[in-house]
Protein backbone atom coordinates (compact mmCIF):
# COMPACT_ATOMS: atom_id res chain seq x y z
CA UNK A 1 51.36 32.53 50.81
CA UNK A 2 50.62 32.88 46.69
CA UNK A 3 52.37 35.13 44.98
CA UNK A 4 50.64 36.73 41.97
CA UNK A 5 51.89 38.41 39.29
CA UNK A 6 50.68 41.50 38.63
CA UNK A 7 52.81 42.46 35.45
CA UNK A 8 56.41 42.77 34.33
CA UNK A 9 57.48 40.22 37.09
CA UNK A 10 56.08 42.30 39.74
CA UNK A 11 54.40 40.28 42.78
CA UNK A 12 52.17 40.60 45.19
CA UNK A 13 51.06 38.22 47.73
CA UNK A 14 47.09 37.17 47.05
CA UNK A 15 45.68 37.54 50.60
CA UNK A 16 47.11 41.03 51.06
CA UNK A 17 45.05 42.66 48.33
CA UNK A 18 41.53 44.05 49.39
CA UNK A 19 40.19 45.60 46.07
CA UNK A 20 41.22 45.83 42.24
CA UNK A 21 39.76 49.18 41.00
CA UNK A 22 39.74 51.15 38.26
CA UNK A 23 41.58 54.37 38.39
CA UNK A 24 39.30 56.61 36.36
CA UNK A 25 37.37 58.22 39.13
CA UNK A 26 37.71 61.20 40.97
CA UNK A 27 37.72 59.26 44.12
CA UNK A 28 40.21 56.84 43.31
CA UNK A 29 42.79 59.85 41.91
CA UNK A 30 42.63 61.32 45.43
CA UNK A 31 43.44 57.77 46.62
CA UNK A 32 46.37 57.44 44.78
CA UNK A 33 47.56 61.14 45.82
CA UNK A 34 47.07 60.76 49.59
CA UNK A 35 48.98 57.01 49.31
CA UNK A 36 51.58 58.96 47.47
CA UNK A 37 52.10 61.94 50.16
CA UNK A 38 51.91 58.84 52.85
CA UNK A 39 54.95 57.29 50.74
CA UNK A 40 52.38 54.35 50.81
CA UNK A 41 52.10 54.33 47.11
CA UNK A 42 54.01 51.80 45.15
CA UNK A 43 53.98 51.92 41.31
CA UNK A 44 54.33 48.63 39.66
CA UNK A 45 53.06 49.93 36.17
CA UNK A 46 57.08 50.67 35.06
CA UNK A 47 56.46 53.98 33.25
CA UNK A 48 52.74 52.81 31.57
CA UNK A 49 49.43 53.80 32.05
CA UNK A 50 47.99 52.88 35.25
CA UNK A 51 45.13 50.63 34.37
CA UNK A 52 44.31 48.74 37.67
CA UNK A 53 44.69 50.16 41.60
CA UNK A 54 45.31 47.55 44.50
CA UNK A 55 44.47 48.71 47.92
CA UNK A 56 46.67 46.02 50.10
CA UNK A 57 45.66 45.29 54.07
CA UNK A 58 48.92 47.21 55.15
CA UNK A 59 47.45 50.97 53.60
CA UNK A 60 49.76 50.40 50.89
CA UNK A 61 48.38 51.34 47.53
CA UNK A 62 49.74 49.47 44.44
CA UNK A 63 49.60 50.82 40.55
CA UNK A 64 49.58 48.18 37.66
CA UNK A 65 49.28 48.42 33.94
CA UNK A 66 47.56 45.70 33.98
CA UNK A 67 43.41 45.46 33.22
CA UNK A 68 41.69 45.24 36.61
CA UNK A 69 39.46 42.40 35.39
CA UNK A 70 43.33 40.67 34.22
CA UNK A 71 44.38 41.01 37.95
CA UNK A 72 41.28 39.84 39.39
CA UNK A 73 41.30 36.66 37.03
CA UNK A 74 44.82 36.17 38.40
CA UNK A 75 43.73 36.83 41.74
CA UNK A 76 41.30 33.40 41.25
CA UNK A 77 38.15 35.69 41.49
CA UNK A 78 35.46 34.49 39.51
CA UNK A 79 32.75 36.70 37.44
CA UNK A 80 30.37 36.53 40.07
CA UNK A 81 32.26 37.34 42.73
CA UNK A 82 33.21 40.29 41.07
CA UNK A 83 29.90 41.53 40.27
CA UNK A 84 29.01 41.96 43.66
């Protein structure tokens, strides 16, 4: 298993996350609400702006202040795998 850091000493294991979004869209807001009325919502961001949204394999939605393109590089995924 590799742990990743995802900001302010705050880990999560690598093969667990499915996507790295932004959280600017409408879509993405209701995400975060429905994870949060779950209690599947887990807010890594420590009082700052959310920047980037991990959706993990277990329905569990994480919130970082870090830069989705900063979690992906940490995640190992390259430019073009990113692009689609």
């Amino acid at each position: 298993m590799r742990l990743v850091n995802i900001g302010f000493g705050s880990l999560v294991a690598a093969e667990r996350v499915l996507a790295v979004i932004s959280p600017e869209s409408a879509p993405i807001k209701r995400l975060i609400q429905e994870a949060r009325e779950r209690g599947n919502l887990i807010d890594a961001s420590f009082g700052r702006r959310t920047r980037a949204v991990l959706v993990l394999d277990s329905d569990h939605v994480l919130l970082s202040a870090l830069e989705p393109e900063e979690v992906g590089q940490r995640l190992g995924v390259s430019e073009e795998e990113s692009q689609g």
